[in-house]
Every structure is written in structure tokens, then in C-alpha cells.
C-alpha atoms as a PDB file:
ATOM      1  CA  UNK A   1     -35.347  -1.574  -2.693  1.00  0.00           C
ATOM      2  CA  UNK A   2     -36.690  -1.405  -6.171  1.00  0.00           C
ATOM      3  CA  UNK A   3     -33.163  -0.884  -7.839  1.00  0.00           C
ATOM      4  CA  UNK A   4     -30.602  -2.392  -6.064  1.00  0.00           C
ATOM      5  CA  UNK A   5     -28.986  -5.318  -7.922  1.00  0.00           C
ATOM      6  CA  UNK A   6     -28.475  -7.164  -4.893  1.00  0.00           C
ATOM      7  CA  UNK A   7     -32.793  -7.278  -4.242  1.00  0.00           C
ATOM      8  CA  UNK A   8     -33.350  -8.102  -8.171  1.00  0.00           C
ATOM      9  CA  UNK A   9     -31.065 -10.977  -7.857  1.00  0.00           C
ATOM     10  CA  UNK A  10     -32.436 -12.451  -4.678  1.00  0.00           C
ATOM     11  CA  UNK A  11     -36.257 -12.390  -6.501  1.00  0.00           C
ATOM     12  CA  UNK A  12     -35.098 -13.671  -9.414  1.00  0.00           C
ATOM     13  CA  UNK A  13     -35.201 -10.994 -11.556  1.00  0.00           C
ATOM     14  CA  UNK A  14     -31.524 -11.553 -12.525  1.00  0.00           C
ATOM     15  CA  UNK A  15     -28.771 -13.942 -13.093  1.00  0.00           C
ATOM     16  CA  UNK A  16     -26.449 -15.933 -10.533  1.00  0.00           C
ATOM     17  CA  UNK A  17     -24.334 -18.462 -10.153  1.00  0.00           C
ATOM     18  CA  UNK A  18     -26.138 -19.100  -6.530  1.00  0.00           C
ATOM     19  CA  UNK A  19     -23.918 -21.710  -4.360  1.00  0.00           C
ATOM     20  CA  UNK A  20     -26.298 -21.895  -1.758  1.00  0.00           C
ATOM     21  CA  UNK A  21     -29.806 -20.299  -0.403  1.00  0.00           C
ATOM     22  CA  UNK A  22     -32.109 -20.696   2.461  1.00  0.00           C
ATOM     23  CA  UNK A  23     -34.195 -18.751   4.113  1.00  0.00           C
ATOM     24  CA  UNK A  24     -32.335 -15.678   5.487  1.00  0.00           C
ATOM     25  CA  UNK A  25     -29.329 -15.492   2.918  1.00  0.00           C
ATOM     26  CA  UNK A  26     -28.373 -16.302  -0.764  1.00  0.00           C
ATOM     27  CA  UNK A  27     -24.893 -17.054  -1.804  1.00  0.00           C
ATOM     28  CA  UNK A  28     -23.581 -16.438  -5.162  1.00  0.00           C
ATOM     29  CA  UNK A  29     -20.162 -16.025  -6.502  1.00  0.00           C
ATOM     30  CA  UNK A  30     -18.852 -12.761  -7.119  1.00  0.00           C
ATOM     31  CA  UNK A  31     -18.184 -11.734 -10.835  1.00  0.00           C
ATOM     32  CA  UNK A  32     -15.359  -9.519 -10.099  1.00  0.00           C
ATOM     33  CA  UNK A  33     -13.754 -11.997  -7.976  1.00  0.00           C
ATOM     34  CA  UNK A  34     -10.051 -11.557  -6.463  1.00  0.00           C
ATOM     35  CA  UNK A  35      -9.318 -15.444  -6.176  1.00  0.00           C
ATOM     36  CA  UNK A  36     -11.177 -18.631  -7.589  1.00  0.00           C
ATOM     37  CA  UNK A  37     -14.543 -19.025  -5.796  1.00  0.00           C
ATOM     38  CA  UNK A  38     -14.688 -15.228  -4.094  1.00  0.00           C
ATOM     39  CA  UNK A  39     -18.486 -15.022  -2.917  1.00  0.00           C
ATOM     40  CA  UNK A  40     -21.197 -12.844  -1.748  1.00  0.00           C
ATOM     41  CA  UNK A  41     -23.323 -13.383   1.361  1.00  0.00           C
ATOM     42  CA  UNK A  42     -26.551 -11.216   0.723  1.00  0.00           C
ATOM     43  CA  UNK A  43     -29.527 -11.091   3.215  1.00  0.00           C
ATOM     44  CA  UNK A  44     -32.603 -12.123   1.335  1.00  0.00           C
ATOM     45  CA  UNK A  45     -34.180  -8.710   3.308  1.00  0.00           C
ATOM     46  CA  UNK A  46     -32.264  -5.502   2.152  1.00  0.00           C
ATOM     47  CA  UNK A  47     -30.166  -3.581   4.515  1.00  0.00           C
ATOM     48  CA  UNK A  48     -27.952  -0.981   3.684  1.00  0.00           C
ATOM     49  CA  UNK A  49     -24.614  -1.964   5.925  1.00  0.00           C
ATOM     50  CA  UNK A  50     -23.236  -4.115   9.054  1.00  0.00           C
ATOM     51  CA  UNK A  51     -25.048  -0.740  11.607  1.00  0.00           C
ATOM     52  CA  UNK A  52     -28.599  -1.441   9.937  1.00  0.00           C
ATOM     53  CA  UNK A  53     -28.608  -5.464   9.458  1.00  0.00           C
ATOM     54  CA  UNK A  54     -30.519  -7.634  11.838  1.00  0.00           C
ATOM     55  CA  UNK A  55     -27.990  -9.400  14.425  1.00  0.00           C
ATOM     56  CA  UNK A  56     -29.857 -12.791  13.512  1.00  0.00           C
ATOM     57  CA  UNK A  57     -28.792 -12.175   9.708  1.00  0.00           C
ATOM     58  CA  UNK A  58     -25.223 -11.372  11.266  1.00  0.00           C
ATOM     59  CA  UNK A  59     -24.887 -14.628  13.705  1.00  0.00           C
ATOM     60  CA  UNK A  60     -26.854 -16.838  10.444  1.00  0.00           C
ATOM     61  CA  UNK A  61     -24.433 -15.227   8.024  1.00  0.00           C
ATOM     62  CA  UNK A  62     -21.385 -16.696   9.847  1.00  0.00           C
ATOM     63  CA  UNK A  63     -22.572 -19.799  10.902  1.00  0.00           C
ATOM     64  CA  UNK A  64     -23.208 -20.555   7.653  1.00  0.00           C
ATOM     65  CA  UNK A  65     -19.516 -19.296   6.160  1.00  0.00           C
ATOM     66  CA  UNK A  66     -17.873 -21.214   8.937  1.00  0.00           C
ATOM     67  CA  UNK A  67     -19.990 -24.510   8.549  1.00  0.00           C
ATOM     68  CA  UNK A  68     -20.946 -24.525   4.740  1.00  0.00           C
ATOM     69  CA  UNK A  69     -19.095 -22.416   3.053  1.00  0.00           C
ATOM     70  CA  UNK A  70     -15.608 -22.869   3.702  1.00  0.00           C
ATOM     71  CA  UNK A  71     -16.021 -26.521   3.768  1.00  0.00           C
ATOM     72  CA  UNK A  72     -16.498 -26.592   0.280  1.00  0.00           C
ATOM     73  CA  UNK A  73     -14.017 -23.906  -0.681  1.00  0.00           C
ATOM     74  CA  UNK A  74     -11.563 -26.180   1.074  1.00  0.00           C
ATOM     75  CA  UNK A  75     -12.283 -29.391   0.113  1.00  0.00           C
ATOM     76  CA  UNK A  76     -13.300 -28.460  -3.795  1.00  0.00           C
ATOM     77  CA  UNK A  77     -10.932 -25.242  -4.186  1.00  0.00           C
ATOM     78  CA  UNK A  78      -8.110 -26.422  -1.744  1.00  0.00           C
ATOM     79  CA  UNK A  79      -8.262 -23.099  -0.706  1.00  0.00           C
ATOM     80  CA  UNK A  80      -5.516 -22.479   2.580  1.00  0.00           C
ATOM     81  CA  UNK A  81      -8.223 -19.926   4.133  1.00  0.00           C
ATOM     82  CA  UNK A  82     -10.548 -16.836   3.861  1.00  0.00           C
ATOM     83  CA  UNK A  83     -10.640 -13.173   3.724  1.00  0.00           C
ATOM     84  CA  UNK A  84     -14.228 -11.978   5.211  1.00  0.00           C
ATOM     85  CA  UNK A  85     -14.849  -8.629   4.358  1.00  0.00           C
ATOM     86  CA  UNK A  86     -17.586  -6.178   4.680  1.00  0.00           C
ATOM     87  CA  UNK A  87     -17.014  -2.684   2.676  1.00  0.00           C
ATOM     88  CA  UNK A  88     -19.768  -0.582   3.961  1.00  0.00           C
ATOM     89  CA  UNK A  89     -20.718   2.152   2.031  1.00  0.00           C
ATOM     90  CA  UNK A  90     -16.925   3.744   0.993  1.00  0.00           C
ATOM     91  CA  UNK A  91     -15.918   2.047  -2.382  1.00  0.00           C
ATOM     92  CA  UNK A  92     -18.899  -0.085  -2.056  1.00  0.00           C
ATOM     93  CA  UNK A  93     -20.770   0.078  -5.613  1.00  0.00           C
ATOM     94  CA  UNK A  94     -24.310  -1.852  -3.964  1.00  0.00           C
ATOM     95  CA  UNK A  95     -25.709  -0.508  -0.569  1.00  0.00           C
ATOM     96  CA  UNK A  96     -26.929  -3.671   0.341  1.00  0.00           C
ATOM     97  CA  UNK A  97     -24.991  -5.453   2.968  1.00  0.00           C
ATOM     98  CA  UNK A  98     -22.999  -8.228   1.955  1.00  0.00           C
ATOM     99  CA  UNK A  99     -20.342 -10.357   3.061  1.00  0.00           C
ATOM    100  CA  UNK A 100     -17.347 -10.901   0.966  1.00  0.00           C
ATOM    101  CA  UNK A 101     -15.877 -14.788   1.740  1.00  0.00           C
ATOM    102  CA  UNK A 102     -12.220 -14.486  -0.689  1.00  0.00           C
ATOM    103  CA  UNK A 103     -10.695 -17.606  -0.368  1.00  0.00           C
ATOM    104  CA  UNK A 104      -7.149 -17.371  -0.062  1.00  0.00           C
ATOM    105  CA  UNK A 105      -4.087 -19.433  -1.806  1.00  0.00           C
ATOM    106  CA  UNK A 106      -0.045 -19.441  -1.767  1.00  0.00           C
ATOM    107  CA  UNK A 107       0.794 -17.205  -4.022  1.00  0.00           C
ATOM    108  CA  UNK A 108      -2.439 -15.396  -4.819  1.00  0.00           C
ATOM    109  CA  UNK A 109      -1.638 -11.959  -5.250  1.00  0.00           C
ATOM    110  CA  UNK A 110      -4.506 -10.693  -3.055  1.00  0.00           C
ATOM    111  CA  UNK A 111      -2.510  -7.599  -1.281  1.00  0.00           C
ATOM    112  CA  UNK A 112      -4.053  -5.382   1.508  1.00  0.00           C
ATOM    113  CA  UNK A 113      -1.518  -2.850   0.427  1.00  0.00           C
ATOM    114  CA  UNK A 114      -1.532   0.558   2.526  1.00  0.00           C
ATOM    115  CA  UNK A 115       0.856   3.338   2.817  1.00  0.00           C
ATOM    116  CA  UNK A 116       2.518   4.303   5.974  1.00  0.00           C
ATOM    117  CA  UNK A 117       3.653   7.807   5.889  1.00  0.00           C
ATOM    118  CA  UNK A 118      -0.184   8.384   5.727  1.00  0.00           C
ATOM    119  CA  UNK A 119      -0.623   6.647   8.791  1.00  0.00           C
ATOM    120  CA  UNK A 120      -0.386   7.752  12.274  1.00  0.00           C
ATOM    121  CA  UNK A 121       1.856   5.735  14.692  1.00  0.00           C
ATOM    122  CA  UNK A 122       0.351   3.051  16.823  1.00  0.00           C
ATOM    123  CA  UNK A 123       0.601   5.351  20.249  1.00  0.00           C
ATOM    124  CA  UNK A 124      -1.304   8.130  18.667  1.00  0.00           C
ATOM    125  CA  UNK A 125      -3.865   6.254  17.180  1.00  0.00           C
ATOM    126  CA  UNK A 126      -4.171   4.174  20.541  1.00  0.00           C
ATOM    127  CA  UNK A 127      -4.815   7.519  22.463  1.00  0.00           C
ATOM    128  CA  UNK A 128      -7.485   8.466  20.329  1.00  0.00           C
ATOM    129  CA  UNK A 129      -9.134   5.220  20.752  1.00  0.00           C
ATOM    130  CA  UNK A 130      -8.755   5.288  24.443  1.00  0.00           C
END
């Protein structure tokens, strides 16, 4: 995609602060992160979201998080754990998919907050699922 960010960073045409790169991904840190060392998993080809993006890029993406990744943000960050997100397209400012790793701290102030009178209750929702 000619302009999405995501593309003109991977090529070269922009900045990062790239952590890591091979073949399939790049990894740069965020710069709107929540904690120290929040990063972005990109796939060097451009998909949209997690229903268009190659399963390889998926199973690569992980492996990667789980046996680069974290390593470092634990051993350099003493992070206590991660957050993996994904946002898809609702709130998400770049359609390209992207993996969010947020490492996580006591006392970090990252807050999943949501409101339960606008949520149905667990036996409704379960029924609608079944």
C-alpha cells in the first residue's frame, strides 16, 4: 500500500527505532507506548487485519515474541509479562496488521477498564455463542 505508514517504514522510507527484523517481520517500538518497551510486530508484506494475514506470518509472528522478544523485555526491562494485542480495524489508526507486545510491570497503570451495566450477563452471552 502506497500510504500506509506501516509499508513506508518497513522500506525505509521512514524512521524507527527497529529492535529486530528478518525476513517476514520488523519490530519497532511503538511511539505511543503504554509501558517502557511497548512494540509493534508488522509483516514486512501488508495485510489489512488477523482474517487477511498469512497463517505463516501468524505462527512466525509468535514464535518470534515468545523466543526473542520477551527474552529481552525480561531480562533488559525486568518486565513481569506481556499484553499481546491485535486491534483490528475499530480504533485502529493503521490498517496494516500488527501485533502489539506491552510489557507489563507492578504497578503500571495499564487498565482494561470496561463497564458492566453495558454488558450482558455471562448466560446470555453464552447462549448466543452456543
Amino acid at each position: 500500500m502506497n500510504d500506509c505508514i506501516f509499508c513506508k517504514i518497513i522500506k525505509g522510507e521512514l524512521p524507527s527505532k527497529t529492535i529486530y527484523e528478518d525476513e517476514l517481520i520488523k519490530v519497532i517500538m511503538n511511539i505511543n507506548p503504554s509501558t517502557n518497551g511497548h512494540l509493534l510486530v508488522l509483516p514486512k508484506e501488508h495485510y489489512v487485519d488477523i482474517f487477511d494475514v498469512d497463517e505463516k506470518i501468524i505462527n512466525h509472528s509468535f514464535k518470534v515474541i515468545r523466543d526473542t522478544l520477551y527474552p529481552i523485555l525480561k531480562d533488559k526491562l525486568g518486565c513481569e509479562g506481556v499484553t499481546l494485542s491485535e486491534n483490528n480495524l475499530l480504533g485502529q489508526e493503521v490498517h496494516h496488521f500488527h501485533i502489539h507486545v506491552t510489557p507489563r510491570y507492578q504497578n503500571d497503570l495499564v487498565d482494561f477498564n470496561y463497564n458492566k451495566e453495558l454488558l450482558e450477563d455471562l448466560d446470555t452471552v453464552l447462549e448466543k455463542l452456543q
